[in-house]
Each structure stands twice: as C-alpha cells, then as structure tokens.
PDB file of N, CA and C in Angstrom:
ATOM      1  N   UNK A   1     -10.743 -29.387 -71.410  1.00  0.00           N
ATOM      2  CA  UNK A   1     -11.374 -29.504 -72.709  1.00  0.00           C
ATOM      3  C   UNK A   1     -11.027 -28.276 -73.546  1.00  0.00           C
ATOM      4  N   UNK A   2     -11.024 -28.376 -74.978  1.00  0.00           N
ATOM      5  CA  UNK A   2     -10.440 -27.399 -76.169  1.00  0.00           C
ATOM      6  C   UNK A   2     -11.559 -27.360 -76.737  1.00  0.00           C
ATOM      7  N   UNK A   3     -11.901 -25.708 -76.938  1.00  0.00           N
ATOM      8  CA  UNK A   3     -13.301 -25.517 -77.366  1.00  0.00           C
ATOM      9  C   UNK A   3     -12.811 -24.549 -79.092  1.00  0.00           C
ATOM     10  N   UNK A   4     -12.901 -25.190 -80.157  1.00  0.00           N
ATOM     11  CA  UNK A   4     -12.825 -24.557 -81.370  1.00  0.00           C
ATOM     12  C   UNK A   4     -13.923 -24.263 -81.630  1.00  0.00           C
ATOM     13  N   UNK A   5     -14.184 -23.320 -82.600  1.00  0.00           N
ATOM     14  CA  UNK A   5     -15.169 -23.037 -83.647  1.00  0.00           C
ATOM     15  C   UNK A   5     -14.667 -23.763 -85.105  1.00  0.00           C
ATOM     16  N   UNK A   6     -14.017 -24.135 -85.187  1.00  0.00           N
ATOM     17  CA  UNK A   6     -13.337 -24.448 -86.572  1.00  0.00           C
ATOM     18  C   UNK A   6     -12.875 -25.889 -86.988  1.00  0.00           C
ATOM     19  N   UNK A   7     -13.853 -26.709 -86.208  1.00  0.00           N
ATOM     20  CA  UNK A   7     -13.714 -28.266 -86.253  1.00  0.00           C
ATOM     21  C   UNK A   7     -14.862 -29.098 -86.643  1.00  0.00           C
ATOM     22  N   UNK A   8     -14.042 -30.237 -87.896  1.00  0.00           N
ATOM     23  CA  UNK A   8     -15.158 -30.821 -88.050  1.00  0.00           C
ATOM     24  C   UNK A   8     -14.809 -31.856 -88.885  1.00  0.00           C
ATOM     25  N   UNK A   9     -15.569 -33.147 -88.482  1.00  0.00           N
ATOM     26  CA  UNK A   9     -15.147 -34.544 -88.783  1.00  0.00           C
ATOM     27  C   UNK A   9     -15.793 -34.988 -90.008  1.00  0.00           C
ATOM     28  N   UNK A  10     -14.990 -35.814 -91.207  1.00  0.00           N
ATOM     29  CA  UNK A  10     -15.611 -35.909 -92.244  1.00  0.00           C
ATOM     30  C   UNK A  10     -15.194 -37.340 -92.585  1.00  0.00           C
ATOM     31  N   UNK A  11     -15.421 -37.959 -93.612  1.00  0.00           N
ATOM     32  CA  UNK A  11     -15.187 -39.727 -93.767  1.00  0.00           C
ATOM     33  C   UNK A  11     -15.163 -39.128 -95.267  1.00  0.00           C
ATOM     34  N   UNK A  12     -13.471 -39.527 -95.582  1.00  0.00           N
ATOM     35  CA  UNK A  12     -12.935 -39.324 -96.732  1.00  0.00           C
ATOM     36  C   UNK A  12     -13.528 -39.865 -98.241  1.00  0.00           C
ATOM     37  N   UNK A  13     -13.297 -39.973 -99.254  1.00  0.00           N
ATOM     38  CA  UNK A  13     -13.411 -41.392-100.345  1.00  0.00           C
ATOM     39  C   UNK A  13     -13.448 -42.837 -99.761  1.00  0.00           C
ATOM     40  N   UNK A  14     -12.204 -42.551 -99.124  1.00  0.00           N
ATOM     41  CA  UNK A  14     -11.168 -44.009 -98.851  1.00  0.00           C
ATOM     42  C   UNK A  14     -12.322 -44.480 -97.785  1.00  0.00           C
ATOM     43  N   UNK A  15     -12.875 -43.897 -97.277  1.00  0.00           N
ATOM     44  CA  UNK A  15     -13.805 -44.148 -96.142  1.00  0.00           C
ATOM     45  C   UNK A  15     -12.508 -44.230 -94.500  1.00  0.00           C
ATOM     46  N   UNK A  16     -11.833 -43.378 -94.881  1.00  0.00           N
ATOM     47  CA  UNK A  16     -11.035 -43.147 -93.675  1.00  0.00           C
ATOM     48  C   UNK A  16     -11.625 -41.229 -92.890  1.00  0.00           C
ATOM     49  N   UNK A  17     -11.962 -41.749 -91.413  1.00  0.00           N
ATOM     50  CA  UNK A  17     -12.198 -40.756 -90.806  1.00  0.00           C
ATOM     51  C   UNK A  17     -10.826 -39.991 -90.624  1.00  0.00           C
ATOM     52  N   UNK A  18     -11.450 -38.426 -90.781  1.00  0.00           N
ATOM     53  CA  UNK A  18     -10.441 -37.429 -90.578  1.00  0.00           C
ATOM     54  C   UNK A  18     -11.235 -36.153 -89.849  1.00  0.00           C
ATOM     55  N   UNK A  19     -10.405 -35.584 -88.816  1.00  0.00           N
ATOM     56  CA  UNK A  19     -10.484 -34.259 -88.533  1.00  0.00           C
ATOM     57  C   UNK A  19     -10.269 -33.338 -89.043  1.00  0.00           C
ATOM     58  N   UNK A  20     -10.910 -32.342 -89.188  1.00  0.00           N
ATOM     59  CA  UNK A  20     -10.553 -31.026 -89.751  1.00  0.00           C
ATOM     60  C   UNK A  20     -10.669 -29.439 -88.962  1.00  0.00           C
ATOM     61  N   UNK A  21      -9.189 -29.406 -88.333  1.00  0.00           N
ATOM     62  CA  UNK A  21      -9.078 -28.515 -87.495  1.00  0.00           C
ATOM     63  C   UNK A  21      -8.763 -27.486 -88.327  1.00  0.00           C
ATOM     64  N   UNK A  22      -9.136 -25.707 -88.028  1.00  0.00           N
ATOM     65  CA  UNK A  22      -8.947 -25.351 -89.207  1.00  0.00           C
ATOM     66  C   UNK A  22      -8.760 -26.083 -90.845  1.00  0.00           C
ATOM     67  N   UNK A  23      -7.538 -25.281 -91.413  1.00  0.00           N
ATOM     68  CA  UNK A  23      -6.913 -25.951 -92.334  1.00  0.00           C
ATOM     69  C   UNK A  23      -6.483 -26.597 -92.633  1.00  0.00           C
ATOM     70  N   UNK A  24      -5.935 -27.823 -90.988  1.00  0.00           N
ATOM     71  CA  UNK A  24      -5.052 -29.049 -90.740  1.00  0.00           C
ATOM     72  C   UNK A  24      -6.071 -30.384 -91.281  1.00  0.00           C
ATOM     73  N   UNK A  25      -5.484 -30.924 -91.220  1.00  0.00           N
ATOM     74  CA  UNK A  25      -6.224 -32.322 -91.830  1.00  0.00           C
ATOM     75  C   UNK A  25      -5.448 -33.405 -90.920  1.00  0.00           C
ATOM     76  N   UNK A  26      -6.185 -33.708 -89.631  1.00  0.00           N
ATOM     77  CA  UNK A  26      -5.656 -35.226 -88.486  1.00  0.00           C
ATOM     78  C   UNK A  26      -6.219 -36.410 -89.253  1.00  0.00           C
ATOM     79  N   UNK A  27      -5.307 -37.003 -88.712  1.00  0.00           N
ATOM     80  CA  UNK A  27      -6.001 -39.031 -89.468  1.00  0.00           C
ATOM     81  C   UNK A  27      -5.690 -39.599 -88.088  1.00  0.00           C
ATOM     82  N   UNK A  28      -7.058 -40.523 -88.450  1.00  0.00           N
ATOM     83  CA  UNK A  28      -7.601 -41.402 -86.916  1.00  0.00           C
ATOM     84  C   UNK A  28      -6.012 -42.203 -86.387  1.00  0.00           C
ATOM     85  N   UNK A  29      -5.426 -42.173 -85.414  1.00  0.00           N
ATOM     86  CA  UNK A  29      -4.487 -42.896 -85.384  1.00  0.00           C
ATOM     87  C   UNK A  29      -4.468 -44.180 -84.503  1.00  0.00           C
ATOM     88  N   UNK A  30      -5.061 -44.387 -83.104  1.00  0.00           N
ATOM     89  CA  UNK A  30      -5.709 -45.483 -82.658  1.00  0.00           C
ATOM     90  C   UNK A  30      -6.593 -45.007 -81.733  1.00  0.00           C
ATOM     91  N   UNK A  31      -7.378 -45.834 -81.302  1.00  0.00           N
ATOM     92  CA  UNK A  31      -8.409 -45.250 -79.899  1.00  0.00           C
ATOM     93  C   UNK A  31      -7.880 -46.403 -79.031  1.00  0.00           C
ATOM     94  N   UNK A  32      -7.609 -45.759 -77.868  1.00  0.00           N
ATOM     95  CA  UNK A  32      -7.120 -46.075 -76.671  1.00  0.00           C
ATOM     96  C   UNK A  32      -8.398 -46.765 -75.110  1.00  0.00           C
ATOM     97  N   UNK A  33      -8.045 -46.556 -74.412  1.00  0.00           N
ATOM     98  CA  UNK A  33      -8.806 -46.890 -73.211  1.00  0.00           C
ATOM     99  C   UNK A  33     -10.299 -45.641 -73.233  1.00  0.00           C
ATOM    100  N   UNK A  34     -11.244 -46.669 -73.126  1.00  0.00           N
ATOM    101  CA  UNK A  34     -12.276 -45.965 -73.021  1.00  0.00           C
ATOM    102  C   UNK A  34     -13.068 -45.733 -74.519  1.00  0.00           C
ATOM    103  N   UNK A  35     -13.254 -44.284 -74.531  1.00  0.00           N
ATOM    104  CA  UNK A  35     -13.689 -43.542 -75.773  1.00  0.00           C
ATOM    105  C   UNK A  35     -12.233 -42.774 -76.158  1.00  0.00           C
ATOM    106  N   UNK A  36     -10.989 -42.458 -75.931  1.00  0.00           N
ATOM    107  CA  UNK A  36     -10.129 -41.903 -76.551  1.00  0.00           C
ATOM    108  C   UNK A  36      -9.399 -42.365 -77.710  1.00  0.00           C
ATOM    109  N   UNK A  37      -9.679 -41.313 -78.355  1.00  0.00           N
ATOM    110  CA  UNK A  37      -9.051 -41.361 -79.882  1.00  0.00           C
ATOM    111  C   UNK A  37      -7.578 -40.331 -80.552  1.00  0.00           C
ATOM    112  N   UNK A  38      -6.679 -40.818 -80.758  1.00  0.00           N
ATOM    113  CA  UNK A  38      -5.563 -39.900 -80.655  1.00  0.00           C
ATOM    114  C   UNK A  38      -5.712 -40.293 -82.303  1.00  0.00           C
ATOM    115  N   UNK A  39      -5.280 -38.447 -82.816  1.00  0.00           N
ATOM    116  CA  UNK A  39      -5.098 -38.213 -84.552  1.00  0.00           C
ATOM    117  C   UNK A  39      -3.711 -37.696 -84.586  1.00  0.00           C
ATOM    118  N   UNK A  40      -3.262 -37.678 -85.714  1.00  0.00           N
ATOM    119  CA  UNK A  40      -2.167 -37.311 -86.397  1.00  0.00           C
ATOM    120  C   UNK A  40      -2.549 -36.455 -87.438  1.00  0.00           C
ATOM    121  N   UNK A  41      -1.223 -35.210 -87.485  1.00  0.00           N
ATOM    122  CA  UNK A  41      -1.600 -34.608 -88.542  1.00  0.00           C
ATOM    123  C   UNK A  41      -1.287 -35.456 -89.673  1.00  0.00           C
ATOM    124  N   UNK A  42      -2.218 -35.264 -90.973  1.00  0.00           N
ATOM    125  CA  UNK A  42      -1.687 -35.658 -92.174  1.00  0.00           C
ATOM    126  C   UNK A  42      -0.721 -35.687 -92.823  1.00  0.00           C
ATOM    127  N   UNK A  43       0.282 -35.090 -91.899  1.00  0.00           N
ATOM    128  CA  UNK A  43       1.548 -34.716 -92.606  1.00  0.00           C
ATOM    129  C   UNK A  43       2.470 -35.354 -91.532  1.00  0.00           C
ATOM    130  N   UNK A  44       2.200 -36.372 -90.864  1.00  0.00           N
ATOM    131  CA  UNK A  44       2.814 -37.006 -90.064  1.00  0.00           C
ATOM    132  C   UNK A  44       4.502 -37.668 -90.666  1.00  0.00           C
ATOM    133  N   UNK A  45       4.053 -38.024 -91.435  1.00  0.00           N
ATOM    134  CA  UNK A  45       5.428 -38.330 -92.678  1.00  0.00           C
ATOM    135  C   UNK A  45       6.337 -37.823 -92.774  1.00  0.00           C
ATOM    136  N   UNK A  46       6.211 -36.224 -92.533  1.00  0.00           N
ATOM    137  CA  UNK A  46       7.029 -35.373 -92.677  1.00  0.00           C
ATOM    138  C   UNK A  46       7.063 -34.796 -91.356  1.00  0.00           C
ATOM    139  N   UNK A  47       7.068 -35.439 -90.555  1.00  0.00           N
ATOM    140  CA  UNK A  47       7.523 -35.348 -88.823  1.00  0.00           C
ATOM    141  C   UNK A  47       6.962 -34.372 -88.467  1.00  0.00           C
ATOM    142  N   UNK A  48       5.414 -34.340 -89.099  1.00  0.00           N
ATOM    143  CA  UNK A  48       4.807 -33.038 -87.642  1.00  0.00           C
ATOM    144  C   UNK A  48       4.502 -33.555 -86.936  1.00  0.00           C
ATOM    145  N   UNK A  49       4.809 -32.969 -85.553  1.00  0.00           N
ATOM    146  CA  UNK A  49       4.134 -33.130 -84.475  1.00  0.00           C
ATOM    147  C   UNK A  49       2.829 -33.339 -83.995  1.00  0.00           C
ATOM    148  N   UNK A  50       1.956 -32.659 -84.864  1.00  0.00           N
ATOM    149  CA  UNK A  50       0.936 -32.094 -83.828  1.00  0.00           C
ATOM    150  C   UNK A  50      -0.267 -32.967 -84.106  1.00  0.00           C
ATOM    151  N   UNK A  51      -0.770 -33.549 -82.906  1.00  0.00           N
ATOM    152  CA  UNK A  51      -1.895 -34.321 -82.598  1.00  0.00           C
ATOM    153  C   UNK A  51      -3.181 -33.623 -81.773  1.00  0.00           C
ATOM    154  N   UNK A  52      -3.971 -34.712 -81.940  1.00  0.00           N
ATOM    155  CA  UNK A  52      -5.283 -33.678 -81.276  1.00  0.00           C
ATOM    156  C   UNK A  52      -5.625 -35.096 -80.179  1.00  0.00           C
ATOM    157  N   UNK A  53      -6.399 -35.024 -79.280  1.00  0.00           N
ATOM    158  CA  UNK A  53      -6.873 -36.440 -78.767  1.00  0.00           C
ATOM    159  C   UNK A  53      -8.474 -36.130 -77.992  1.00  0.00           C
ATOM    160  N   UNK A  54      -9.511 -36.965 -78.711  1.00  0.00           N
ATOM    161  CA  UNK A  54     -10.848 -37.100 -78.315  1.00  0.00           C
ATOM    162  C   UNK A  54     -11.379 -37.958 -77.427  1.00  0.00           C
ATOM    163  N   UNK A  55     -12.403 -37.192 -76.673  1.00  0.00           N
ATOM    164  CA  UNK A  55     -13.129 -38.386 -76.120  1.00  0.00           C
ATOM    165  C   UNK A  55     -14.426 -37.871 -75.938  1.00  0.00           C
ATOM    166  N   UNK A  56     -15.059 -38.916 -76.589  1.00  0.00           N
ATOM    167  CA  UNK A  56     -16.730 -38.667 -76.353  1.00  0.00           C
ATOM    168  C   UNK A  56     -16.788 -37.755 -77.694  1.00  0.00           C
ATOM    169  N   UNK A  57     -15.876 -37.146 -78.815  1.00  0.00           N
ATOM    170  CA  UNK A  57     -16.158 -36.898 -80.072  1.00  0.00           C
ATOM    171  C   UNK A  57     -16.258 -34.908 -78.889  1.00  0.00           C
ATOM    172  N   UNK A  58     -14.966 -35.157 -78.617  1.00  0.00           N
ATOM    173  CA  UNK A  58     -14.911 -33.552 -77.933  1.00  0.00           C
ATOM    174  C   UNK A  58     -13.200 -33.789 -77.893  1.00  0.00           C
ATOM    175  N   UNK A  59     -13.214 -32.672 -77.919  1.00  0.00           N
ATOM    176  CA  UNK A  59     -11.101 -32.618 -78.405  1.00  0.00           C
ATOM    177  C   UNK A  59     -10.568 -32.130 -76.593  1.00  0.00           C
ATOM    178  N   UNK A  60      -9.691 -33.047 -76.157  1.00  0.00           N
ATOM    179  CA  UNK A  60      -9.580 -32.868 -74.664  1.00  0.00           C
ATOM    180  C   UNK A  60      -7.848 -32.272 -74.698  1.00  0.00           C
ATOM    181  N   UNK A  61      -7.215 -32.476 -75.846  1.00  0.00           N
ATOM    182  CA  UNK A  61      -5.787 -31.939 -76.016  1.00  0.00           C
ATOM    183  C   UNK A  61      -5.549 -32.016 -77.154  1.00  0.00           C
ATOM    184  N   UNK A  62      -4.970 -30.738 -77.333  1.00  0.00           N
ATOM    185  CA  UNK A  62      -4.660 -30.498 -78.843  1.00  0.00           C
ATOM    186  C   UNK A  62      -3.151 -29.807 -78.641  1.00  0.00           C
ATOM    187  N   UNK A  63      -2.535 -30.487 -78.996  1.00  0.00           N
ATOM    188  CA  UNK A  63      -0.840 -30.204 -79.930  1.00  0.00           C
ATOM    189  C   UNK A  63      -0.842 -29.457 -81.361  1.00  0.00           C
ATOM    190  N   UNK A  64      -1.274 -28.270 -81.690  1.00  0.00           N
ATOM    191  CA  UNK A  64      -1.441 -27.407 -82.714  1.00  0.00           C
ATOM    192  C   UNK A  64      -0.171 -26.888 -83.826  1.00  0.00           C
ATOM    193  N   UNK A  65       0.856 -27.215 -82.707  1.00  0.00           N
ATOM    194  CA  UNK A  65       1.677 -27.022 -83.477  1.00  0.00           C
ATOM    195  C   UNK A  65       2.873 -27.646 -84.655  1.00  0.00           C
ATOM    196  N   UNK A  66       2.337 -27.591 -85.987  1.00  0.00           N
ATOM    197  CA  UNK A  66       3.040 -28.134 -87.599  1.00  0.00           C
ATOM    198  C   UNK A  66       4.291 -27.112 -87.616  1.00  0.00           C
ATOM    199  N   UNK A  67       5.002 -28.015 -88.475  1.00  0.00           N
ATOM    200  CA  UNK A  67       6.357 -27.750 -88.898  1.00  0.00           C
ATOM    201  C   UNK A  67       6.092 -27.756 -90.383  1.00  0.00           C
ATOM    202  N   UNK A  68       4.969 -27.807 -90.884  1.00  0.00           N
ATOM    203  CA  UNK A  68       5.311 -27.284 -92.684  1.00  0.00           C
ATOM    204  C   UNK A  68       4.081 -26.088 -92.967  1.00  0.00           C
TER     205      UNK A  68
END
C-alpha cells in the first residue's frame, strides 16, 4: 500500500471522478476484479505513463512517473 498526504478524490462538472495526486490530475479508467480501480493521468493523450490503481478507495500502486 502507498501512503500520500497529498491525495484527494473530487467529481468534476462533467460529473466524471478524478484523482488528485499532488498536482497530477488521474481519470477513472476501468475497475477491474473486485474493488480495483485503475486511473490514468489526464494527460494520457500525450503518452504519459503514469497510473495509480485503488482498492477499497486506498492507492495500492502508483506509477508517478509523467513525461510533460
């Protein structure tokens, strides 16, 4: 498990859930087996990498690292 101080889930306009790791901004990308939920950074478009993946609304792997 990945323990931040600097995380926190918000429900946009659009009414689309997003993470907010630091300064990054993840979008819900599917939930899988169980309670797991894998995000994308917002900037997925532009081929970042870095994902986070939840379960139980607790971050169990985080890929931190963006390319912009």
């Amino acid at each position: 498990m990945v323990i931040l101080d600097n995380v926190a889930s918000i429900v946009e306009q659009n009414g689309k859930n997003v993470l907010l790791i630091g300064s990054n901004r993840f979008m819900k990308h599917y939930t899988g087996r169980g309670d797991r939920t894998r995000w994308r950074c917002c900037k997925s478009f532009n081929k970042c990498r870095a994902i986070a993946i939840t379960y139980q609304d607790r971050i169990i792997k985080l890929n931190n690292s963006h390319n912009h």
